[in-house]
Structures are given as C-alpha cells and as structure tokens.
Protein backbone atom coordinates (compact mmCIF):
# COMPACT_ATOMS: atom_id res chain seq x y z
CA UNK A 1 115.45 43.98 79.26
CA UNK A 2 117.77 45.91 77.02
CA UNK A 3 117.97 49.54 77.51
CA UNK A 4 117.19 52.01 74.57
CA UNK A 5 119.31 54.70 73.05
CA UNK A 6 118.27 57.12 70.48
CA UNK A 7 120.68 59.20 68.73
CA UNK A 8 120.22 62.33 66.90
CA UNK A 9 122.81 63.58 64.15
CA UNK A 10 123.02 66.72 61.98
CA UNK A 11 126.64 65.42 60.40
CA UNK A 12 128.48 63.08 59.28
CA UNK A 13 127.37 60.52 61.99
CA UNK A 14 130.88 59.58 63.69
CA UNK A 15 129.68 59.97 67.46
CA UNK A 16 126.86 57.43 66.56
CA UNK A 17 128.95 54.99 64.34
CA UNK A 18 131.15 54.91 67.51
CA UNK A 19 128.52 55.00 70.13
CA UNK A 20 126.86 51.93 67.73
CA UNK A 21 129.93 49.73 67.60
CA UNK A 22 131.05 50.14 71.23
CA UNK A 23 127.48 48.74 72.22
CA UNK A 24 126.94 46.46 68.99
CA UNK A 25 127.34 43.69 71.86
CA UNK A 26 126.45 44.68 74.51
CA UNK A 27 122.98 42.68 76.13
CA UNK A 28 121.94 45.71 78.52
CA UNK A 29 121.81 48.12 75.73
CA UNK A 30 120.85 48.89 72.08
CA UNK A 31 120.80 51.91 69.69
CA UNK A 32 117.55 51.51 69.06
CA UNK A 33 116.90 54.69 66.14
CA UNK A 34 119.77 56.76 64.80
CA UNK A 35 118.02 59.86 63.70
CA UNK A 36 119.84 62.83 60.93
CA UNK A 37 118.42 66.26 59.80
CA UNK A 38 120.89 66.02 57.13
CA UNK A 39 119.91 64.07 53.70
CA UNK A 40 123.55 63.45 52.61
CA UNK A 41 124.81 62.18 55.88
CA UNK A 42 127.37 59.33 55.16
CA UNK A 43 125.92 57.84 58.76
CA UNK A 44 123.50 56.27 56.06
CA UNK A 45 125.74 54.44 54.35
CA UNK A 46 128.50 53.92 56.75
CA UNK A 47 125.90 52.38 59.25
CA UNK A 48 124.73 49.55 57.57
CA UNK A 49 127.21 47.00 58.79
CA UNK A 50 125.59 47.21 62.46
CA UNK A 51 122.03 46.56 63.27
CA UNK A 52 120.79 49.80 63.95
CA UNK A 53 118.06 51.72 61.99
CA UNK A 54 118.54 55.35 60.75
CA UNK A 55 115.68 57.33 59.44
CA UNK A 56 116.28 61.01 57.60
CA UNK A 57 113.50 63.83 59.43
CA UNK A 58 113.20 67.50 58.02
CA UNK A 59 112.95 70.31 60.30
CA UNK A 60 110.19 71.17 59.88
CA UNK A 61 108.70 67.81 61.42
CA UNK A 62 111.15 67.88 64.15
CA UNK A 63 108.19 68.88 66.94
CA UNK A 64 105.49 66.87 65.45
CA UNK A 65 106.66 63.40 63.80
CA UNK A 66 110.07 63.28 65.62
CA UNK A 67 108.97 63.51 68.74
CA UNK A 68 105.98 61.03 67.88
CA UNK A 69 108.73 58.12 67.09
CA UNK A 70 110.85 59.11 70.02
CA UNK A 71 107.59 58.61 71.84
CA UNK A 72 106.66 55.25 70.54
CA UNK A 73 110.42 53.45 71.18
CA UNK A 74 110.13 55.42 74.59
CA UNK A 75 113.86 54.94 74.97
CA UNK A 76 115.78 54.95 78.11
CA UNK A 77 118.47 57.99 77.00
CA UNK A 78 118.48 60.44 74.06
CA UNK A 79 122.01 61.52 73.25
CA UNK A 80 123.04 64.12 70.64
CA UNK A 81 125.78 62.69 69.21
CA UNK A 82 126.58 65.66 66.93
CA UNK A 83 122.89 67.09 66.79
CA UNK A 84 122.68 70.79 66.01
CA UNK A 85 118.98 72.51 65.14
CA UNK A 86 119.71 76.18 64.14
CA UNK A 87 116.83 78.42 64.18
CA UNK A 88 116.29 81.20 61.59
C-alpha cells in the first residue's frame, strides 16, 4: 500500500513540483493532494504534467473544509512545502 503525502503551498509551488517529480515513480509513495492558499500560484499550471491533484482553499476555510479533506485522504505525512498562514 502506497503511502500518502499532502502538500500545502502559499507560493509558487517549487518544493512540491520537486517533491512530485522525485516520487512521480516511486510504488511506496504518492502525493496524493497538493493544496495552495494562493489563487495565482503557477503550481497550477506547472503541475499538470504529473499525476497529482491541486485544489485552491481560502483562509478562511482553512480550519473547517481543509482539514475535512486532509481528513478524508488520511495521509501518512503532511509537509509544508512553502506553506505560510499569516494571521491578522
């Protein structure tokens, strides 16, 4: 069974394009979510030639809704690969 990475961004996504590729083949592990606070992220684009989902979340559903999809993957490791949540 393949272990299960999340990755959280707030950039431009280059810690998770590189944490994607060096696992892209890898049978013990996947990037299972790839997960950005920020709208215009190139990660978006730039991510697309790996097999790897990425979904946009606002702040203000970080607690509730982010946590509910980290939840339902129940990954093996959360890394924050460039992840930065500044409070007002």
């Amino acid at each position: 069974m393949k272990k299960k990475i999340i990755l959280l961004i707030s950039g431009k996504g280059t810690n998770a394009i590189n944490i994607t590729n060096y696992f892209q083949n890898n049978n013990s592990v996947e990037v299972s979510l790839i997960l950005s606070n920020n709208k215009n992220s190139p990660i978006f684009e730039n991510i697309k030639k790996y097999d790897a989902p990425t979904e946009f979340f606002n702040l203000r559903d970080f607690d509730n809704q982010v946590f509910e999809k980290i939840k339902k993957i129940n990954p093996d490791l959360i890394v924050l690969a460039g992840f930065l949540k500044k409070s007002h």
